[in-house]
Structure formats: C-alpha cells, structure tokens
C-alpha atoms as a PDB file:
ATOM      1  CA  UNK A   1      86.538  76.365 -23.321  1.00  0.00           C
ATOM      2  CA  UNK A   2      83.867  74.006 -23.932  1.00  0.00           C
ATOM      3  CA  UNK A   3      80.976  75.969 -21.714  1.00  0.00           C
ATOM      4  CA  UNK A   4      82.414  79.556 -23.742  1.00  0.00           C
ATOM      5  CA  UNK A   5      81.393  77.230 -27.024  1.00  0.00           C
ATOM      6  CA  UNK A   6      77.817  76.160 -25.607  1.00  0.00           C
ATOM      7  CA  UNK A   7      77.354  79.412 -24.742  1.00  0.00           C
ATOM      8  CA  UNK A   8      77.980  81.113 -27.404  1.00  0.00           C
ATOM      9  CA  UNK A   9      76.088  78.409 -29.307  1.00  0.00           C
ATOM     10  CA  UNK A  10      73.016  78.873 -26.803  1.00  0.00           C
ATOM     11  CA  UNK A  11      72.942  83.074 -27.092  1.00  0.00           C
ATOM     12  CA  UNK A  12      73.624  82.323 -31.149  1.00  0.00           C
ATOM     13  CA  UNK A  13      69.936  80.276 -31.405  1.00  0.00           C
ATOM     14  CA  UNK A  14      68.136  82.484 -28.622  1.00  0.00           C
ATOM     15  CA  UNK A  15      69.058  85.365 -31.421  1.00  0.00           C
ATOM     16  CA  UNK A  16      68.409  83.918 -34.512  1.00  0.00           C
ATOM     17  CA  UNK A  17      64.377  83.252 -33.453  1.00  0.00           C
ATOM     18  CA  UNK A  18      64.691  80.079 -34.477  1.00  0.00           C
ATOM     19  CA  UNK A  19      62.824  77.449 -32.431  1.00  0.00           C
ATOM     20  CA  UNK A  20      63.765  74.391 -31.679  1.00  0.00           C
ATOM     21  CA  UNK A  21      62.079  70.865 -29.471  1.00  0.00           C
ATOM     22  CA  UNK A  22      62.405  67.706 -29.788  1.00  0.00           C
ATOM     23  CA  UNK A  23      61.201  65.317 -32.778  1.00  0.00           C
ATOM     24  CA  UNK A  24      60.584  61.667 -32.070  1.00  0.00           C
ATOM     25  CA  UNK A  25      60.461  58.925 -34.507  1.00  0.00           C
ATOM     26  CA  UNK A  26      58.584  55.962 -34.536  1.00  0.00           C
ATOM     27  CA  UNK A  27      60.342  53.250 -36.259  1.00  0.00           C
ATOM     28  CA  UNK A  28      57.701  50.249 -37.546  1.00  0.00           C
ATOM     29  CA  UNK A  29      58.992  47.167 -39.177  1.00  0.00           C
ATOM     30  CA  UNK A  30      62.565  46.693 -38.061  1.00  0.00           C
ATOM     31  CA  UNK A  31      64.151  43.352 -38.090  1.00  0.00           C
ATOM     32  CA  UNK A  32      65.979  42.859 -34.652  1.00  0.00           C
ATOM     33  CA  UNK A  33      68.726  41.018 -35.178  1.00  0.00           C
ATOM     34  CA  UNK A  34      69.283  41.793 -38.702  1.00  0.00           C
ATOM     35  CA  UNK A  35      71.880  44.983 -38.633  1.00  0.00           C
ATOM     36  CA  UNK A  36      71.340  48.630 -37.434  1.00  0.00           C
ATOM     37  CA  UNK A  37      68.897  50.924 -38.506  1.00  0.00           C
ATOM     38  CA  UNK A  38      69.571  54.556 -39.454  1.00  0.00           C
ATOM     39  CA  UNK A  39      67.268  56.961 -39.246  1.00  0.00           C
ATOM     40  CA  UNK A  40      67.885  60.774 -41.194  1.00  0.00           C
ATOM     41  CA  UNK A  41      66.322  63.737 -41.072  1.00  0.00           C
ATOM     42  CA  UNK A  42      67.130  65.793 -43.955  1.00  0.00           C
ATOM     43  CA  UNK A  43      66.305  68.996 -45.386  1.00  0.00           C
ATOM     44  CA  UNK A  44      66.210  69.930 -49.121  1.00  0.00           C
ATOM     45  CA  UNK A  45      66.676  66.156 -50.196  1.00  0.00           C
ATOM     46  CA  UNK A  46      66.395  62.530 -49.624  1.00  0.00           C
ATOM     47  CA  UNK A  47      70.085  61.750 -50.361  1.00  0.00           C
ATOM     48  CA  UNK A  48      71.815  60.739 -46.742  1.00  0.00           C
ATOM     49  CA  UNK A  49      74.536  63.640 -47.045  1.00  0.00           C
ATOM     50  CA  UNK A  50      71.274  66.043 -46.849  1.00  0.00           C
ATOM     51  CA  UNK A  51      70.314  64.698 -43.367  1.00  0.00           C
ATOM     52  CA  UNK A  52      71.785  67.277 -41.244  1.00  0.00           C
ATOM     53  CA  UNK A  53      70.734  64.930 -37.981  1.00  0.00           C
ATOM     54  CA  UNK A  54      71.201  61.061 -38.049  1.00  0.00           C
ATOM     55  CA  UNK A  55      71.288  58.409 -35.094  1.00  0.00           C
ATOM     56  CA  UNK A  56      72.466  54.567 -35.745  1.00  0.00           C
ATOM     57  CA  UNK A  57      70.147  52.178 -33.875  1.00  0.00           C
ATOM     58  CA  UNK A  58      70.397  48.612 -32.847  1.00  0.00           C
ATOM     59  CA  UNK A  59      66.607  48.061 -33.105  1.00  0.00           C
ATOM     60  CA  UNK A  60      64.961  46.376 -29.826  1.00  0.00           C
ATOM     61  CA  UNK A  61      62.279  45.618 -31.767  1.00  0.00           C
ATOM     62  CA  UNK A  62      59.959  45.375 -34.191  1.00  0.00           C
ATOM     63  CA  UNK A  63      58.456  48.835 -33.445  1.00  0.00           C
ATOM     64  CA  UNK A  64      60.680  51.753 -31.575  1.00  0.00           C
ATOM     65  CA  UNK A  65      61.401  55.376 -31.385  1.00  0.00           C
ATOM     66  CA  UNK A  66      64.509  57.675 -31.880  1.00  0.00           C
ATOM     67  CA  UNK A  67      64.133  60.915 -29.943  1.00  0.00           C
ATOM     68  CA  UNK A  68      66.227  63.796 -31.701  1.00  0.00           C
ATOM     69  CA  UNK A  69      66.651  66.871 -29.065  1.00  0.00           C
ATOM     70  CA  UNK A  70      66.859  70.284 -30.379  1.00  0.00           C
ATOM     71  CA  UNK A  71      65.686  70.281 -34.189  1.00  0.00           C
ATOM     72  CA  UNK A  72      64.388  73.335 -35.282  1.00  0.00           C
ATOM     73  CA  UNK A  73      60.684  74.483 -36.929  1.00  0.00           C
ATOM     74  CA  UNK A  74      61.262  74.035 -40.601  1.00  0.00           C
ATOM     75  CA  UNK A  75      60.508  71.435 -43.658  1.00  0.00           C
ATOM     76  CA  UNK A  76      62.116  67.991 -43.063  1.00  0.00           C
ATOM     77  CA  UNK A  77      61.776  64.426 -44.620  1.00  0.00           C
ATOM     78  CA  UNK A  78      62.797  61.551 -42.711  1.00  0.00           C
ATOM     79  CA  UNK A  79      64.840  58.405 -44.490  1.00  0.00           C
ATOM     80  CA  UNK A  80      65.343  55.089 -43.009  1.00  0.00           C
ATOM     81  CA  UNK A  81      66.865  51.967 -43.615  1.00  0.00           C
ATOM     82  CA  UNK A  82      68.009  49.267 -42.324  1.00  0.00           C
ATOM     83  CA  UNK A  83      71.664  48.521 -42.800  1.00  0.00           C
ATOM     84  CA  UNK A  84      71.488  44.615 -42.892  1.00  0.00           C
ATOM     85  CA  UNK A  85      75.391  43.840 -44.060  1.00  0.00           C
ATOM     86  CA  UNK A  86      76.946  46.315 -41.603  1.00  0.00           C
ATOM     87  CA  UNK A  87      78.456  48.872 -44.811  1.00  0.00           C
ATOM     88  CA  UNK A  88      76.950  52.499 -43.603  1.00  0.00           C
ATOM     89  CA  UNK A  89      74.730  52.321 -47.455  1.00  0.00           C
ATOM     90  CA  UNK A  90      71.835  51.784 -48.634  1.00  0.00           C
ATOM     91  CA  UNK A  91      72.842  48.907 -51.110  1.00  0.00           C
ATOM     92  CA  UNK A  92      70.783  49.027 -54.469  1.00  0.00           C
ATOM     93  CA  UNK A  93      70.779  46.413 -57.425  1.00  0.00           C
ATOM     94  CA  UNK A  94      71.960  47.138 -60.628  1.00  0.00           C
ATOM     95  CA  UNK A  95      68.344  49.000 -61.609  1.00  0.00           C
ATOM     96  CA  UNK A  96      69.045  51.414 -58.417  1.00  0.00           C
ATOM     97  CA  UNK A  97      66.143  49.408 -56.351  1.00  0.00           C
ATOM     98  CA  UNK A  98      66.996  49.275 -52.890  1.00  0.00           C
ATOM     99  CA  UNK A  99      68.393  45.835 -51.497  1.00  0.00           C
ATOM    100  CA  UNK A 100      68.107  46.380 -47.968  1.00  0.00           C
ATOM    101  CA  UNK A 101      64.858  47.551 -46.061  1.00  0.00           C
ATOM    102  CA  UNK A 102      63.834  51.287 -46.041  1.00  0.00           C
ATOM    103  CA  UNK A 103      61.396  53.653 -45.921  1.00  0.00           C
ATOM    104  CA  UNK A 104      60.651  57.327 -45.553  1.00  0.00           C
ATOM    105  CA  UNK A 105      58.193  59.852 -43.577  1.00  0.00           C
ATOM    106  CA  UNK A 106      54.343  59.505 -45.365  1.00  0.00           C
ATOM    107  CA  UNK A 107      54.936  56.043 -46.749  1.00  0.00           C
ATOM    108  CA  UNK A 108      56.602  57.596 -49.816  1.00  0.00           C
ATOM    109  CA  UNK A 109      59.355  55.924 -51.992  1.00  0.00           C
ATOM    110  CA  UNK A 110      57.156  52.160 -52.233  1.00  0.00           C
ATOM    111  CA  UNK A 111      56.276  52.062 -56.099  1.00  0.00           C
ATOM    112  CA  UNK A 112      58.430  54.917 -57.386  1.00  0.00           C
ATOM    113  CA  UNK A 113      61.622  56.695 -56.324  1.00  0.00           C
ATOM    114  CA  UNK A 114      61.217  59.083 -53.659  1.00  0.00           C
ATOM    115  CA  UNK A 115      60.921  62.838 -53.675  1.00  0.00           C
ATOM    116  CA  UNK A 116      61.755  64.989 -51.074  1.00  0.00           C
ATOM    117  CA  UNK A 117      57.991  67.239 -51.497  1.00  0.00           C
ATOM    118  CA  UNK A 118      56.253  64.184 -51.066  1.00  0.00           C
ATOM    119  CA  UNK A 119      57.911  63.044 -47.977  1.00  0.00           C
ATOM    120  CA  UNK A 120      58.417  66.920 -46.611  1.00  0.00           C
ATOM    121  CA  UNK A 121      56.716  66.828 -42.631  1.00  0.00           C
ATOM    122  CA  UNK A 122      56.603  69.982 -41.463  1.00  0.00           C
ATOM    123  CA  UNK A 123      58.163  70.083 -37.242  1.00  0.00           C
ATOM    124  CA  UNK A 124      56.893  72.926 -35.179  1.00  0.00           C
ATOM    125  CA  UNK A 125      57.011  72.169 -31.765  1.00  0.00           C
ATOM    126  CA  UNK A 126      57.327  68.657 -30.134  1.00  0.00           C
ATOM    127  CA  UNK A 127      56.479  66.737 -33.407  1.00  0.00           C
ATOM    128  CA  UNK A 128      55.958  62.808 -33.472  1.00  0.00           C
ATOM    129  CA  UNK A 129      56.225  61.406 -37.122  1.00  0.00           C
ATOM    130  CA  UNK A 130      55.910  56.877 -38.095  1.00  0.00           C
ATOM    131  CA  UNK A 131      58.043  55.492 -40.601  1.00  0.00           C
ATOM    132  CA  UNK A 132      57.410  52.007 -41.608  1.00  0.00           C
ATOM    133  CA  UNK A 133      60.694  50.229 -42.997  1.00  0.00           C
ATOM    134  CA  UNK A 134      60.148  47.538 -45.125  1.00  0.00           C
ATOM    135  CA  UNK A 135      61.840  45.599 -48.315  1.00  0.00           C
ATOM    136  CA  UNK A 136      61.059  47.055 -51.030  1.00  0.00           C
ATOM    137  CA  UNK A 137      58.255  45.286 -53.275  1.00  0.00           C
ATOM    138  CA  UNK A 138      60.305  46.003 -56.885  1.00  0.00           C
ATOM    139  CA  UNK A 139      63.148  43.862 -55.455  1.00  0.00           C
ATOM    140  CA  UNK A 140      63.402  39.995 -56.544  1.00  0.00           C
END
C-alpha cells in the first residue's frame, strides 16, 4: 500500500514538470543549550502555518545546517527561531516584538516587521541560503 502511494506520488511530480533538489540551510547564531531551533520554509508568507516544510533542531552549535530533500523551484522565504521555553511559538511582548531569537532569509525582519518580498529567495536547483538568528535589538 505504501510503495502504490510513493508511486503514485513519484509519477504525480515526474508529470507535473515541477522540479525539485535539495535546499540546505545554514543556521548562524544558535544558542546550544538554550531550546530547539525551527527552521520554515514558507511560501506566500512569513506566518509559520505558511511554511509548507519545517524541521525542529537541537542546535550542535553555534553555526549548522538543515538539509530539506525534495523542495521544488519556486519563491520561498525562510523563518527561524529559536524556541528557548520549549512552547512550539515564537513568544512576542505586548508591542508584538519577538522575545525569543529569530531571524529570516536576507537578514530581513531586524528594525521593522518582516515581509515576505523582502525575504523571498528564489530555489532552482541545489540552493544553499544563511540565516543568522539573533535577539532581536527592539527587545528590552
């Protein structure tokens, strides 16, 4: 039952023309120690319920990568953060600021909410894209 699904899954993508490869993150300024990070790629908008892929990490280190297999060509934006009380959210103050440490694909989303243009990376191919995490400077 489970190959017929694959298969039929495999022979559905060959059809459609749509490419897909792998897409590696590279994960800079993670706090080992200090709570999961998760890493989204999402298409249309930043919001985590947009991210159509998403992997939970315990980071190693400072600096690592997150290999998603199979994403195809298109417009993406990448959204990070890590989750340092353990709750699945990106915890904000009462302003909306993010509490916990984030970031998103070309350094967007530091002195002024995020949009999903200015973050859009576009994957064709094998694609390798850095997202540095950190807390956000608007925070006290």
């Amino acid at each position: 039952m489970l190959r017929s699904i694959i298969g039929v899954i495999g022979v559905l993508m060959l059809t459609s023309g749509v490419k897909a490869a792998p897409l590696t993150v590279q994960v800079e300024g993670a706090d080992p120690g200090q709570g999961p990070v998760l890493v989204g790629i999402c298409s249309g908008s930043l919001d985590f319920g947009s991210c159509r892929y998403s992997q939970n990490v315990q980071p190693p280190a400072a600096e690592f990568q997150v290999l998603f297999q199979d994403v195809p060509d298109g417009s993406y934006a990448i959204a990070v953060f890590q989750d340092t009380n353990g709750n699945n959210n990106l915890d904000r103050n009462s302003r909306g600021l993010p509490l916990e440490p984030y970031g998103f694909s070309n350094g967007t989303g530091r002195t002024a909410p995020p949009s999903f243009e200015a973050a859009r990376i576009t994957v064709t191919g094998s694609t390798l894209t850095r997202v540095r995490i950190a807390r956000s400077p608007l925070v006290r």
